[in-house]
N, C-alpha and C. Protein backbone atom coordinates (compact mmCIF):
# COMPACT_ATOMS: atom_id res chain seq x y z
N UNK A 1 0.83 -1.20 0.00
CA UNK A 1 0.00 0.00 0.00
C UNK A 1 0.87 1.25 0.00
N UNK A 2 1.00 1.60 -0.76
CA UNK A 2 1.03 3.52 -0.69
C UNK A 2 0.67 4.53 0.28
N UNK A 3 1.44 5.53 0.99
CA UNK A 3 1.16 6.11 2.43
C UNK A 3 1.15 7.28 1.52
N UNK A 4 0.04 7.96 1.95
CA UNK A 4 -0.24 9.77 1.85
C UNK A 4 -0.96 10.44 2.71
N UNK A 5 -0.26 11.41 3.22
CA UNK A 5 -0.76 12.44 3.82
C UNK A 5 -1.10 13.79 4.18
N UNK A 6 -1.79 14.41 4.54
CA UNK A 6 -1.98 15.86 4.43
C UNK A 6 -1.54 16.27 6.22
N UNK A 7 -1.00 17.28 6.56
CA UNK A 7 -1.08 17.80 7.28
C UNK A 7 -1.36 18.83 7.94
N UNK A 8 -2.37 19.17 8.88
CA UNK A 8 -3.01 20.67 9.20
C UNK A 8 -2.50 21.09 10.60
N UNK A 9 -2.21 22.94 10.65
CA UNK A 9 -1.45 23.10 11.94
C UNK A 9 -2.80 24.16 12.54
N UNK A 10 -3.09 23.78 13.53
CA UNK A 10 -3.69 24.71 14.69
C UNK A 10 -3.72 24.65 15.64
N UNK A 11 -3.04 25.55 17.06
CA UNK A 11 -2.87 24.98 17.83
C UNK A 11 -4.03 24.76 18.66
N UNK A 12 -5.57 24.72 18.17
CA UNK A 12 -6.39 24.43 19.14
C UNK A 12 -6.56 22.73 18.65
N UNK A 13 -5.99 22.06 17.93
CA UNK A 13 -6.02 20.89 17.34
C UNK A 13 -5.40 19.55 18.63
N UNK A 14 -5.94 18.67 18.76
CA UNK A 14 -6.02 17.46 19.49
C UNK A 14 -5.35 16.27 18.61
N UNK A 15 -4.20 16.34 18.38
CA UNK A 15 -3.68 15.39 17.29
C UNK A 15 -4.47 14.28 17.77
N UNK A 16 -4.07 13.72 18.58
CA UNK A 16 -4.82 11.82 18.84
C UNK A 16 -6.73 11.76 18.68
N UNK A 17 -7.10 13.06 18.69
CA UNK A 17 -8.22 12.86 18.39
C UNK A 17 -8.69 13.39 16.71
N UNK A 18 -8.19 14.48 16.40
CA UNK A 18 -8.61 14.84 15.42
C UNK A 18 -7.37 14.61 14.29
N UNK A 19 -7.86 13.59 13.82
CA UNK A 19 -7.25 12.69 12.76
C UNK A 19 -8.20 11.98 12.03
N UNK A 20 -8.00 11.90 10.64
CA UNK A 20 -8.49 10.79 9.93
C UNK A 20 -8.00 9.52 8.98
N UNK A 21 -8.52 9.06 8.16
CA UNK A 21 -7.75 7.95 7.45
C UNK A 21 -8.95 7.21 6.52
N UNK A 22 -8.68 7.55 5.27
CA UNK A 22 -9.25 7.07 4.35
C UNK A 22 -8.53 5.89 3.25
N UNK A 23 -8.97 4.78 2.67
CA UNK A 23 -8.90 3.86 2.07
C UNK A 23 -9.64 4.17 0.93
N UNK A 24 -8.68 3.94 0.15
CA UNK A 24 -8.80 4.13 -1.69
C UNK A 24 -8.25 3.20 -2.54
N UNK A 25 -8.78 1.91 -2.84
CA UNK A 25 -7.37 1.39 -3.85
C UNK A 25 -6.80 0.97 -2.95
N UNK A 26 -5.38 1.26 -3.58
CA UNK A 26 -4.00 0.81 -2.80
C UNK A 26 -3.60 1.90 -2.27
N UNK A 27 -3.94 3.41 -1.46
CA UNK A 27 -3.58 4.11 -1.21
C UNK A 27 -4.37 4.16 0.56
N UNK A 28 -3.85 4.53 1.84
CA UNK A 28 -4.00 4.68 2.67
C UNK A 28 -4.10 6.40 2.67
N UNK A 29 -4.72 7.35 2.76
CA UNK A 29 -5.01 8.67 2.93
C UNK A 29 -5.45 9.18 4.55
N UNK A 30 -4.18 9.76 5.08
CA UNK A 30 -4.45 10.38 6.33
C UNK A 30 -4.14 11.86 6.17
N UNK A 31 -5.50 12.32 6.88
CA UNK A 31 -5.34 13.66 7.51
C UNK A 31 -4.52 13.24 8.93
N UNK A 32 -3.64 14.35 8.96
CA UNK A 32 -3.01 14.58 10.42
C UNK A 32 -3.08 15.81 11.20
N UNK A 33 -3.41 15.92 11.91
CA UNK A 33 -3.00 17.54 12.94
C UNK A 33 -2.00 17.64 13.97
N UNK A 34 -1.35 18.61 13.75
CA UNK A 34 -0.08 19.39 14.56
C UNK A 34 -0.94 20.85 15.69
N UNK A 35 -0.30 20.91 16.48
CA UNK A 35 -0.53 22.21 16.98
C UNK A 35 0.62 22.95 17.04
N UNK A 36 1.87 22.70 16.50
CA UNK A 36 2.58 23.82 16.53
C UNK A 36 3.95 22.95 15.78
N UNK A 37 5.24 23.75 15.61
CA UNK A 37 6.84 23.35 14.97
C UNK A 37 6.79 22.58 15.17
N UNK A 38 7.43 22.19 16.58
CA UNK A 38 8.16 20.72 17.00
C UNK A 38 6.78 19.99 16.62
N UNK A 39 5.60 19.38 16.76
CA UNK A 39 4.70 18.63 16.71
C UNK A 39 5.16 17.88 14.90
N UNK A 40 4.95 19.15 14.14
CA UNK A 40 5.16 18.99 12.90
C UNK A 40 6.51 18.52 12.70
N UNK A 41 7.53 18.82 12.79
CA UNK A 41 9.32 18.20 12.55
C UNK A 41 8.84 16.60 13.50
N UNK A 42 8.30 16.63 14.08
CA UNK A 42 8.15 15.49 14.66
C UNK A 42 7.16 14.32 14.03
N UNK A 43 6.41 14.50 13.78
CA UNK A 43 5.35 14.11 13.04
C UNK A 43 5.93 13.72 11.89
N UNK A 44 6.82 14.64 11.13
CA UNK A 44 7.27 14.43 9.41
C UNK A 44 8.52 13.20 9.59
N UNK A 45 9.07 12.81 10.57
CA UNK A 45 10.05 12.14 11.18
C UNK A 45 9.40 10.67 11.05
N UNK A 46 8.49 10.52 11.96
CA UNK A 46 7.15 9.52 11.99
C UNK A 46 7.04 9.00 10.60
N UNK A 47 6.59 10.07 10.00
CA UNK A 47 5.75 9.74 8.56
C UNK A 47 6.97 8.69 8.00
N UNK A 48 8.31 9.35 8.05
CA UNK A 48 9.37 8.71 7.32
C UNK A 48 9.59 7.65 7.51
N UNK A 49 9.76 7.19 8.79
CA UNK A 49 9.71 5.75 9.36
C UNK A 49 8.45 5.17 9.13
N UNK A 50 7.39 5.61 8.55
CA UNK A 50 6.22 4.65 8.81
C UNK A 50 5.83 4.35 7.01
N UNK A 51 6.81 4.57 5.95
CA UNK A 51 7.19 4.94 4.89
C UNK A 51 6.23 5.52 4.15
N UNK A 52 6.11 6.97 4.22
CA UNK A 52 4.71 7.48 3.20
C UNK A 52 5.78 7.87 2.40
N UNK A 53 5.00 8.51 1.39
CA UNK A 53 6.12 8.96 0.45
C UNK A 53 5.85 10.20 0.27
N UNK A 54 4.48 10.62 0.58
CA UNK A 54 3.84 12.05 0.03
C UNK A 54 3.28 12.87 1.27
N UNK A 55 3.89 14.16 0.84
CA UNK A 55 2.99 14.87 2.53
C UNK A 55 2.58 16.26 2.23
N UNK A 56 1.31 16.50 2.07
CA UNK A 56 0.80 17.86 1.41
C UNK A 56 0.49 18.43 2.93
N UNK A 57 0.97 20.02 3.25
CA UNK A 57 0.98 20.57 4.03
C UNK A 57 -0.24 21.99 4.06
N UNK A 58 -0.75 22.17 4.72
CA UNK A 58 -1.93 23.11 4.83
C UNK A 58 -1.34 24.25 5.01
N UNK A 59 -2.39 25.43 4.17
CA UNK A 59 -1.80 27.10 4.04
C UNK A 59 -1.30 27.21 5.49
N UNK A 60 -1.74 27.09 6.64
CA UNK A 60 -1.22 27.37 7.74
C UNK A 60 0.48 27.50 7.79
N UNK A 61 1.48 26.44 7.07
CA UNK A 61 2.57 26.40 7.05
C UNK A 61 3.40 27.52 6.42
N UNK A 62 4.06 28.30 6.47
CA UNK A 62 4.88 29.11 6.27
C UNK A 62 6.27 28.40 5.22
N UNK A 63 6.99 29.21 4.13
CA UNK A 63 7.96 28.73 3.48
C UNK A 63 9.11 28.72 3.99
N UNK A 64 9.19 29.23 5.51
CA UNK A 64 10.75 28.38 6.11
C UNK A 64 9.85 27.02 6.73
N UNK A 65 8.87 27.41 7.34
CA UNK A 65 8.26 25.59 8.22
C UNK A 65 8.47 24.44 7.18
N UNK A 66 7.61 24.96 5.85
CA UNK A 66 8.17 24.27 4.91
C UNK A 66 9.14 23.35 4.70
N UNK A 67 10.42 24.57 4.44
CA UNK A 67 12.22 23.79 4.27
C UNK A 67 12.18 23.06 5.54
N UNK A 68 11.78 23.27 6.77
CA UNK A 68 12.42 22.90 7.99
C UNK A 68 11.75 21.17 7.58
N UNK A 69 10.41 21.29 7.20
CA UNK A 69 10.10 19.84 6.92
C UNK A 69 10.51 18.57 6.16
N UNK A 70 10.64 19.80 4.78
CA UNK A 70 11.67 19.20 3.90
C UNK A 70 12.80 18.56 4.47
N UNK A 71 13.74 19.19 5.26
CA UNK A 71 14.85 18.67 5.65
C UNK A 71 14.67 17.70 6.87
N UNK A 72 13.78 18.03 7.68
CA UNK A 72 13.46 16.65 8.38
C UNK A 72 13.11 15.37 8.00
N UNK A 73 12.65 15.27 6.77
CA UNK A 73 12.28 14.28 5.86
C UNK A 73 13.51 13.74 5.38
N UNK A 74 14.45 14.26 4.91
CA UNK A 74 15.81 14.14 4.53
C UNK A 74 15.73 13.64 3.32
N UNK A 75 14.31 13.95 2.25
CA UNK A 75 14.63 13.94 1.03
C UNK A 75 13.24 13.17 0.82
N UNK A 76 13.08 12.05 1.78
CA UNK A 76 12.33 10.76 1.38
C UNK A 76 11.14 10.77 1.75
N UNK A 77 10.92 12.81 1.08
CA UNK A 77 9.38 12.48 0.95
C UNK A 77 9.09 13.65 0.35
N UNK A 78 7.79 13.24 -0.64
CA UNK A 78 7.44 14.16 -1.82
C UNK A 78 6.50 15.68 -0.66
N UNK A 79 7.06 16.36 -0.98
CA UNK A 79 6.32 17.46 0.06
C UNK A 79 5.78 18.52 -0.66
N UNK A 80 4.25 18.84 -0.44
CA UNK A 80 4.08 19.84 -1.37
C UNK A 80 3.35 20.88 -0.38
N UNK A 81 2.47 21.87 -0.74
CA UNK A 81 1.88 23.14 0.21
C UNK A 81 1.13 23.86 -0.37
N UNK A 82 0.36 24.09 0.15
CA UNK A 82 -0.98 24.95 -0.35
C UNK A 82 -0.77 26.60 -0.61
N UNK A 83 -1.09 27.02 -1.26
CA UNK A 83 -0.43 28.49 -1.84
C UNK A 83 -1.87 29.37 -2.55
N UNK A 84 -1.64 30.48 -1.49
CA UNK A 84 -2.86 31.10 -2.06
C UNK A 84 -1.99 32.29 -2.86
N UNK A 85 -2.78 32.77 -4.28
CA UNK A 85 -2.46 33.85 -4.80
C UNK A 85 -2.17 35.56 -4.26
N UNK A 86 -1.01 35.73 -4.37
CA UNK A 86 -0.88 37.00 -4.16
C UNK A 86 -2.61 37.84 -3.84
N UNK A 87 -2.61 37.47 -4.84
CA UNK A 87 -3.96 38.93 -4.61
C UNK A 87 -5.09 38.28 -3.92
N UNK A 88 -4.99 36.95 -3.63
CA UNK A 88 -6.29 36.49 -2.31
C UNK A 88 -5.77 36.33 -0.70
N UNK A 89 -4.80 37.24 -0.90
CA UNK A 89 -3.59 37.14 0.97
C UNK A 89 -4.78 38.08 1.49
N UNK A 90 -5.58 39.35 1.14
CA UNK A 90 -6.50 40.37 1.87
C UNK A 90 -7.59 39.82 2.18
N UNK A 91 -8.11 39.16 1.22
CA UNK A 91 -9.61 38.51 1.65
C UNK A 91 -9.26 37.21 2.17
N UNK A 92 -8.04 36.47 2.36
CA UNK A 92 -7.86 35.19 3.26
C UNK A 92 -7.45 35.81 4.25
N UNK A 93 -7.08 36.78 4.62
CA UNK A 93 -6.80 37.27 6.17
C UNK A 93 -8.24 37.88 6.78
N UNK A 94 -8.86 38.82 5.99
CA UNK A 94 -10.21 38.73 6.43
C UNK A 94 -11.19 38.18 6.76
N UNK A 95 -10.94 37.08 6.23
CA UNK A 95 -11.93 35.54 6.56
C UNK A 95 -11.54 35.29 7.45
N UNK A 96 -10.10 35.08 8.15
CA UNK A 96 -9.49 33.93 9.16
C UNK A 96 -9.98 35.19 10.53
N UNK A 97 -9.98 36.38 10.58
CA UNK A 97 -10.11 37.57 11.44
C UNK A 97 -11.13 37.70 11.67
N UNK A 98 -12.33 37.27 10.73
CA UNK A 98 -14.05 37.86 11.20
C UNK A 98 -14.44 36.65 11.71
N UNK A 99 -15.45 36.55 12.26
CA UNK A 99 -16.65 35.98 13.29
C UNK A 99 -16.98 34.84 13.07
């Protein structure tokens, strides 16, 4: 089977509880949650030993958290990240700020 995963950071997030895992095929699909750095460098460590190959990271992540993951992975894992357009950074900060 094939390991993929997404990962989401908030720190009001309950990793051991708020998790999922979907079955597709030959593909195992987990959502994971972090509440903060170390959770995540830690977590991407995990993933490596538990051999996924793929780990899509939620806008929450920043492009140094990013590298820092990348390099915790130490190569041996496809890492990608959610990227909002320049010109939707005003109305995605307004959303995350209102009610």
């Amino acid at each position: 089977m094939k390991k993929f995963a997404m990962m989401l950071l908030n720190p009001l997030f309950e990793p051991e509880e708020h998790m999922a895992l979907f079955l597709t095929g030959n593909i195992e699909n987990y959502i994971f949650t972090v509440r903060n750095e170390k959770e995540a460098l830690d977590k991407t460590k995990d993933l490596v030993k538990q051999g996924f190959g793929v780990l899509e990271l939620c806008g929450a992540f920043d492009e140094k958290l990013v590298q820092e993951i990348y390099a915790a992975s130490e190569g041996k894992l496809c890492i990608g990240h959610v990227v909002y357009p320049p010109e939707q950074e005003e109305a995605l900060q307004e959303y995350w700020e209102s009610q």
